[in-house]
N, C-alpha and C. Protein backbone atom coordinates (compact mmCIF):
# COMPACT_ATOMS: atom_id res chain seq x y z
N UNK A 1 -33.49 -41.45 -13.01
CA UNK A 1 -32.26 -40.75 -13.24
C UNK A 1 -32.38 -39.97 -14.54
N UNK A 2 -32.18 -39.13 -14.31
CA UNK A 2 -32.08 -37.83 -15.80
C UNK A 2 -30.21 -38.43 -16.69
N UNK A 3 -30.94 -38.15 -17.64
CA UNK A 3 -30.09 -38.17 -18.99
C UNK A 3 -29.15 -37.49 -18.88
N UNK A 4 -27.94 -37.73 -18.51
CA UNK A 4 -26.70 -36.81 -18.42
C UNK A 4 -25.57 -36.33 -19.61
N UNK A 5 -25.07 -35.27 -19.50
CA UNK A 5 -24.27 -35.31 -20.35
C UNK A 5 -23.17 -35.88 -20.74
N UNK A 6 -23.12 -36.09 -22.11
CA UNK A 6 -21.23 -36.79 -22.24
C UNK A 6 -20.31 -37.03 -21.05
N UNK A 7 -19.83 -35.35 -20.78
CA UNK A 7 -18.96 -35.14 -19.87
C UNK A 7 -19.31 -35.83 -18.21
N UNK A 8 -20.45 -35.82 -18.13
CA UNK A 8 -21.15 -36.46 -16.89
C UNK A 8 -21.22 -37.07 -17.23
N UNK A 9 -21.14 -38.30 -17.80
CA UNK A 9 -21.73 -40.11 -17.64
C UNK A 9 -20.28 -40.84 -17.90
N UNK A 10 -20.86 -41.70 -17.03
CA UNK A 10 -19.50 -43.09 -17.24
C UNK A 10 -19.47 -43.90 -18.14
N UNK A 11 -20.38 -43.58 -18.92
CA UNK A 11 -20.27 -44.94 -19.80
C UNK A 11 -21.30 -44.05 -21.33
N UNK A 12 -20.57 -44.62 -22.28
CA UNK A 12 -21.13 -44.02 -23.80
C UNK A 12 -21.68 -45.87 -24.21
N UNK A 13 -22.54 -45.89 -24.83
CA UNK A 13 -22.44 -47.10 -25.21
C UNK A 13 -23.98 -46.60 -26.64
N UNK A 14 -23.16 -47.42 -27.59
CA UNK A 14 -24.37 -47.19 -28.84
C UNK A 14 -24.67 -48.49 -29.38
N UNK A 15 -23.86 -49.31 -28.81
CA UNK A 15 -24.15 -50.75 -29.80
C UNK A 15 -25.59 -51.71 -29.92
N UNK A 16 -26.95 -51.16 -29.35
CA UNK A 16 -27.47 -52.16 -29.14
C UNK A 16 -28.92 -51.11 -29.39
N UNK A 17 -30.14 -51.93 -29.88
CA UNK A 17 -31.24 -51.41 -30.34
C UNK A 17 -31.96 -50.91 -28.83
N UNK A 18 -31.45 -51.53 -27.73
CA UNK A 18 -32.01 -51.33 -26.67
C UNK A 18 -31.74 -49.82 -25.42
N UNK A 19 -30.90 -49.02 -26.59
CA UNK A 19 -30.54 -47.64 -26.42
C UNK A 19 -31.77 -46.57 -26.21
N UNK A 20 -31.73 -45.65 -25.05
CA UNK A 20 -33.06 -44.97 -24.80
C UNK A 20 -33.30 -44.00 -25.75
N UNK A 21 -34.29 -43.62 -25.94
CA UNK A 21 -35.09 -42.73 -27.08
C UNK A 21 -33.83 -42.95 -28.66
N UNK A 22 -33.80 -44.30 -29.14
CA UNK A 22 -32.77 -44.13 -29.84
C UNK A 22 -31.69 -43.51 -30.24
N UNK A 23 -30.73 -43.39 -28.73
CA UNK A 23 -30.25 -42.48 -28.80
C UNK A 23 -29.01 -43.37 -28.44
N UNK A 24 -27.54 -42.92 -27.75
CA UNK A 24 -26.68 -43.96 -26.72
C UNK A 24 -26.94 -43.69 -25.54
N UNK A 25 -26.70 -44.76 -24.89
CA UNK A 25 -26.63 -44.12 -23.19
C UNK A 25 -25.70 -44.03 -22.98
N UNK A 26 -26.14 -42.89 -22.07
CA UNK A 26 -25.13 -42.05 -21.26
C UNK A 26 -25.42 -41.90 -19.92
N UNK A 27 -24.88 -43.32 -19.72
CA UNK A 27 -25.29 -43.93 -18.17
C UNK A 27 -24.27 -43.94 -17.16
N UNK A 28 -24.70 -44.20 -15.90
CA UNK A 28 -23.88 -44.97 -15.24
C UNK A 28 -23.73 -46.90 -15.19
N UNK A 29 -24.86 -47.53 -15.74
CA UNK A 29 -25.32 -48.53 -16.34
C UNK A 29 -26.34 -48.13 -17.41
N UNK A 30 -25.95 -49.71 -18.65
CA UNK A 30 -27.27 -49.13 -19.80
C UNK A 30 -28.14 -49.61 -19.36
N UNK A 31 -29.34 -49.31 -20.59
CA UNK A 31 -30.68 -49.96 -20.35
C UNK A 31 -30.49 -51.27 -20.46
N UNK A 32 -29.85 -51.81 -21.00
CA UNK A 32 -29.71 -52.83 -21.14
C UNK A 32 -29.16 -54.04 -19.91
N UNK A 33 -28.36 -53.52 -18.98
CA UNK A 33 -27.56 -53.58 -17.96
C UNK A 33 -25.95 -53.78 -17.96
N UNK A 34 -25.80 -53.58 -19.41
CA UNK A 34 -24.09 -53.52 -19.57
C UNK A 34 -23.61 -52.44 -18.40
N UNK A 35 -22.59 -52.79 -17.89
CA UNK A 35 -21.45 -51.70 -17.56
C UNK A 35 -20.40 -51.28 -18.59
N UNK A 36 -20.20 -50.12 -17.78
CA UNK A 36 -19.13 -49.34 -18.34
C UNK A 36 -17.80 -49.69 -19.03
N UNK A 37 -17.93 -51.04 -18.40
CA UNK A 37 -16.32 -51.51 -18.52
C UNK A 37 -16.79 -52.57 -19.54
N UNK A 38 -17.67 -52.89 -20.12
CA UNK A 38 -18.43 -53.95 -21.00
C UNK A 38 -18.67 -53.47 -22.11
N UNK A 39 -19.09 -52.04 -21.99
CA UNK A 39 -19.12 -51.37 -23.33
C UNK A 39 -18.01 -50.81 -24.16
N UNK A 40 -16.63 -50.19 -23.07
CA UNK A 40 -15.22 -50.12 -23.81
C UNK A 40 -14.71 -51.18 -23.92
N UNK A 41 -14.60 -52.69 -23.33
CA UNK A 41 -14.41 -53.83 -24.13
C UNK A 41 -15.08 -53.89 -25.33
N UNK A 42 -16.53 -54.01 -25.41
CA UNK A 42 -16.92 -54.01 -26.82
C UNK A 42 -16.55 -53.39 -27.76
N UNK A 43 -16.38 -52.32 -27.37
CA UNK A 43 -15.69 -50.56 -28.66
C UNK A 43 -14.67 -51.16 -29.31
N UNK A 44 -13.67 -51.84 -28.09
CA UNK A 44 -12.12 -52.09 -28.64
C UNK A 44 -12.37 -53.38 -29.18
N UNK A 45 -12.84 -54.11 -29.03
CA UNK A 45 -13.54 -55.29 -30.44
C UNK A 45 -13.85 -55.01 -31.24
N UNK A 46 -15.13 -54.22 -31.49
CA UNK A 46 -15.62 -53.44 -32.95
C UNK A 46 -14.28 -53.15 -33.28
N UNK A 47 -13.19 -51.85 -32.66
CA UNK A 47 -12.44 -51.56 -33.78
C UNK A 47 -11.12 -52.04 -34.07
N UNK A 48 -11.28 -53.44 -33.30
CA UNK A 48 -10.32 -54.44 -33.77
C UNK A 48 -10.55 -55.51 -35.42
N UNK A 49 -11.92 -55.48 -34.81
CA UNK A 49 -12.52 -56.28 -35.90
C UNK A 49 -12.76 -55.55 -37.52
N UNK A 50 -13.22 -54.46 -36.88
CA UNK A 50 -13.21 -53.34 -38.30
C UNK A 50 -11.59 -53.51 -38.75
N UNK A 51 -10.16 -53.66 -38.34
CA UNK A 51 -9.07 -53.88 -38.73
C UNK A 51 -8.70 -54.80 -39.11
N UNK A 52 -9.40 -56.24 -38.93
CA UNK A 52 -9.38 -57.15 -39.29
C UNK A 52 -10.21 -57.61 -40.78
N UNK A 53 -11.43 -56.77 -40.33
CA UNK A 53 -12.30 -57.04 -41.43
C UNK A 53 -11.51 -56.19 -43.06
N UNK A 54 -11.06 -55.61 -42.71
CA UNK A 54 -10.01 -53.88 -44.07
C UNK A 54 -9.04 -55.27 -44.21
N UNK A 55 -8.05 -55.64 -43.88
CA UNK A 55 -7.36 -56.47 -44.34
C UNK A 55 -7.83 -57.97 -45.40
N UNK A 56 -9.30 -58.25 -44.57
CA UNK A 56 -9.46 -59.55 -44.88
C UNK A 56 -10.26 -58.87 -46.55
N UNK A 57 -11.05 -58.10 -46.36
CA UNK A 57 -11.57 -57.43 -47.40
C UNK A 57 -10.47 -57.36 -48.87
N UNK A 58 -9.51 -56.34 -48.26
CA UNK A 58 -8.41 -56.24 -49.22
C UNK A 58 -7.99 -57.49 -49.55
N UNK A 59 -7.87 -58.23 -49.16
CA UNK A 59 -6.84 -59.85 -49.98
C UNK A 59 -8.36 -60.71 -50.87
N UNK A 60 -9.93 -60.47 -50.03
CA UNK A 60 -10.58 -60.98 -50.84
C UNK A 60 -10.72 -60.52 -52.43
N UNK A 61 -10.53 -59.11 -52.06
CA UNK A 61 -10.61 -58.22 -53.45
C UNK A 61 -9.10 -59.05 -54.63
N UNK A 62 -8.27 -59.52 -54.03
CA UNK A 62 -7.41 -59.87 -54.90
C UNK A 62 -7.25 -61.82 -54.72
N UNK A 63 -8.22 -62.20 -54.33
CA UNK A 63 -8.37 -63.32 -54.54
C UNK A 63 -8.46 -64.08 -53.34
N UNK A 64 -8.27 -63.80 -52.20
CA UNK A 64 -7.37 -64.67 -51.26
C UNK A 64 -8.76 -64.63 -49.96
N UNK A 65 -8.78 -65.61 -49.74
CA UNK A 65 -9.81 -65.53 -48.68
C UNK A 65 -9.02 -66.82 -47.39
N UNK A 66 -9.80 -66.28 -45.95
CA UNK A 66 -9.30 -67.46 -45.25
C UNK A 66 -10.71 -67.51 -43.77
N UNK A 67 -11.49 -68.60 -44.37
CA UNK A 67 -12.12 -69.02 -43.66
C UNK A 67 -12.46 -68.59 -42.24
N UNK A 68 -11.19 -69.04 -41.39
CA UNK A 68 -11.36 -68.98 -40.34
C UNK A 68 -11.44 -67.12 -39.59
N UNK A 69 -10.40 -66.20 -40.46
CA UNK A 69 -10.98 -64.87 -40.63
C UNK A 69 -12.05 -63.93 -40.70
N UNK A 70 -12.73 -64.87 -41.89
CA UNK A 70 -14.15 -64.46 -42.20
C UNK A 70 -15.36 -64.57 -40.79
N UNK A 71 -14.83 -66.15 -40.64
CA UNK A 71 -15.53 -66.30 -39.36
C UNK A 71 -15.52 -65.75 -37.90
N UNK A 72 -14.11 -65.42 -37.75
CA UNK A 72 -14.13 -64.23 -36.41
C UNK A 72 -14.49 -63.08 -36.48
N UNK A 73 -14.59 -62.75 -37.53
CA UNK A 73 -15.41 -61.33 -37.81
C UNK A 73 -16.46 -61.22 -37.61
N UNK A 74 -17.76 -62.55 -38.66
CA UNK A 74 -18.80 -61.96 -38.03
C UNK A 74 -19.06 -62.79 -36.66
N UNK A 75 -18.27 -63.28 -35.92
CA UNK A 75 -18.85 -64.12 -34.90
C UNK A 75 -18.23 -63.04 -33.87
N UNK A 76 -17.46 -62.07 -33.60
CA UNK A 76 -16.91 -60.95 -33.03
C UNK A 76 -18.20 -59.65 -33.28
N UNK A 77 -18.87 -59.49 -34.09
CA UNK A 77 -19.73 -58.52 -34.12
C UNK A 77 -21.18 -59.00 -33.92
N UNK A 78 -21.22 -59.94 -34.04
CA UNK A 78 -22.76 -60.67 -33.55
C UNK A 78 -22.24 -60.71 -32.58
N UNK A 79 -21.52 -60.90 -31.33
CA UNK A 79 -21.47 -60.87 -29.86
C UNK A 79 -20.97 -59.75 -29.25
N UNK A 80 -20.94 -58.62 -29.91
CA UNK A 80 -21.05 -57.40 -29.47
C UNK A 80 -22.57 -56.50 -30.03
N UNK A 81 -23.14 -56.80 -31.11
CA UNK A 81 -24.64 -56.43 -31.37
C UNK A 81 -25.52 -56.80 -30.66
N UNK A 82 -25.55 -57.82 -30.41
CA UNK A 82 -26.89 -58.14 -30.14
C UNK A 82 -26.96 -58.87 -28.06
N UNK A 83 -25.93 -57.84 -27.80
CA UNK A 83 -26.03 -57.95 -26.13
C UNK A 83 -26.56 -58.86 -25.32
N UNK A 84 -26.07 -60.38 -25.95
CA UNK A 84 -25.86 -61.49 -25.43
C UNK A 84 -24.71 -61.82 -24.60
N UNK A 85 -23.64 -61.18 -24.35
CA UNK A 85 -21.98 -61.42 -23.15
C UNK A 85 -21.80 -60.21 -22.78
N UNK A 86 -22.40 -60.25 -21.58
CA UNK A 86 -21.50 -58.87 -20.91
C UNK A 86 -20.31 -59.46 -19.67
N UNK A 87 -20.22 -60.63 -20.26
CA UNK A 87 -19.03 -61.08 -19.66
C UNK A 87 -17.72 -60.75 -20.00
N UNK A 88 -16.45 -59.88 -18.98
CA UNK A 88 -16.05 -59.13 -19.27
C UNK A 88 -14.82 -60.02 -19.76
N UNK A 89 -14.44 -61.19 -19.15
CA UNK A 89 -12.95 -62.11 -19.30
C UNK A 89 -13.25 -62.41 -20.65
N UNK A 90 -14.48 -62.74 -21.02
CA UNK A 90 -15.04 -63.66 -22.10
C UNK A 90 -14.30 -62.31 -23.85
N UNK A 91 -14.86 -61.63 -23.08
CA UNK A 91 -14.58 -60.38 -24.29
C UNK A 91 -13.40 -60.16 -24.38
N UNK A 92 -12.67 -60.13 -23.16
CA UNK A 92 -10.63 -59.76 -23.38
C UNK A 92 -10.21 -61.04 -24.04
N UNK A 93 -10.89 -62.10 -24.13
CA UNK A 93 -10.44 -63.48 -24.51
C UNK A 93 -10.70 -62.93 -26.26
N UNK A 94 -11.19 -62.73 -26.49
CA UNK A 94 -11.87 -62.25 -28.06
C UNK A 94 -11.48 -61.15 -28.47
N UNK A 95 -10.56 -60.18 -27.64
CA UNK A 95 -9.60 -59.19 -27.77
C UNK A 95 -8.47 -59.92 -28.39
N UNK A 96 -8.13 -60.61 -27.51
CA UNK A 96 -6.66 -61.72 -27.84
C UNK A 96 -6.65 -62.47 -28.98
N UNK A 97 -7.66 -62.82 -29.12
CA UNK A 97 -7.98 -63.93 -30.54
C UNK A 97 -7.86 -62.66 -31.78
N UNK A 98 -8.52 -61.40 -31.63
CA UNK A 98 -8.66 -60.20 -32.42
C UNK A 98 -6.91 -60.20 -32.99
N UNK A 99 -6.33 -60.44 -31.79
CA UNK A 99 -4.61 -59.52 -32.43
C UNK A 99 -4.23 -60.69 -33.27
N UNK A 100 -4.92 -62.23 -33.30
CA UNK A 100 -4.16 -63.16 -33.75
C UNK A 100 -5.07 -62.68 -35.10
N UNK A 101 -5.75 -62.57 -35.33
CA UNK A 101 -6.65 -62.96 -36.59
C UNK A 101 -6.19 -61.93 -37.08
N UNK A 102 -6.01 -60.54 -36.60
CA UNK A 102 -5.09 -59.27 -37.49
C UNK A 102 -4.16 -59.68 -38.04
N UNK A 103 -3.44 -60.37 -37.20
CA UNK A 103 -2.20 -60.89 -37.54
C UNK A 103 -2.03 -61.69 -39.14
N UNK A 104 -3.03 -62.70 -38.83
CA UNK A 104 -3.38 -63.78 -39.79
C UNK A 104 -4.40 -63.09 -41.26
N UNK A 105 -4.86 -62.23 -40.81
CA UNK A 105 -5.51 -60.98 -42.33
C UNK A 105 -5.01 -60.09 -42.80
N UNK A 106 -3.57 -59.52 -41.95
CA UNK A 106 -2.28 -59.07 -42.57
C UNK A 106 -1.73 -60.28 -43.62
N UNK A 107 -1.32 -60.95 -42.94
CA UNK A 107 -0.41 -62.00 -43.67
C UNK A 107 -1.16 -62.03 -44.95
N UNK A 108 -2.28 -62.78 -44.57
CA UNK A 108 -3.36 -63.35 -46.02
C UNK A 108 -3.32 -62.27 -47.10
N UNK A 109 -3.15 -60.44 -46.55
CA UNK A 109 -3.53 -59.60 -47.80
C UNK A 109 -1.78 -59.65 -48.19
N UNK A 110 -0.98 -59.50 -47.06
CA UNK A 110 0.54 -59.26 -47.83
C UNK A 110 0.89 -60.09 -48.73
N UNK A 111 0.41 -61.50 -48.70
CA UNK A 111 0.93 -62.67 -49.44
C UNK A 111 0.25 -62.12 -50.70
N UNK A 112 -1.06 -61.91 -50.99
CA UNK A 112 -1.76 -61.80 -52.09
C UNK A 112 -1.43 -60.45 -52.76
N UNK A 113 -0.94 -59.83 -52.19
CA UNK A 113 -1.25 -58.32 -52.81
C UNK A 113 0.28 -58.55 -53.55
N UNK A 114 1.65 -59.50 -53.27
CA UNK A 114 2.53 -59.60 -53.89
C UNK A 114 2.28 -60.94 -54.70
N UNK A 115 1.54 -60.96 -55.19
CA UNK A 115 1.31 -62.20 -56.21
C UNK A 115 1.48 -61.24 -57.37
């Protein structure tokens, strides 16, 4: 199958070293064998977690750290790097946990940032 364009392919996916000519695929499946629907689950993790991670960042900068935060972060981006779950329930489950831990790295920076 030839390399298609953006506009032609179903699926963008960059997260993983196993991308052709180091590039993303722009597949209908990756090289890897993610689908389409595995790789916009992953996206919307990364940029849940990147929202999680700006909050948790900000309250560390002013003192405040919370464990269990720290830990969904990198345990949310090590299972989107390194293309070990292309299980798709498994990932909306870690979507859900994402809005709680936002939730909980809001709180942690609001409390601290009014100290």
């Amino acid at each position: 199958m030839a390399l298609r364009t953006f506009a032609e392919a179903e699926m963008f996916c960059y997260q993983c070293e196993q991308t052709g000519h180091s590039t993303a695929c722009l597949t209908q499946r990756g090289t890897c064998g993610k689908t389409p629907d595995v790789a916009a689950l992953q996206d919307l993790l990364i940029h849940a977690t990147k929202g999680i991670g700006s909050y948790a960042h900000r309250a560390a900068e002013l003192g405040a750290r919370d464990v269990e935060v720290d830990r969904f972060v990198l345990e949310a981006l090590f299972l989107t790097v390194t293309n070990v779950n292309f299980d798709a329930d498994d990932i909306r489950r870690w979507i859900r946990r994402a809005a709680a831990m936002r939730d909980r790295a809001r709180t942690l920076y609001t409390k601290a940032a009014r100290r």
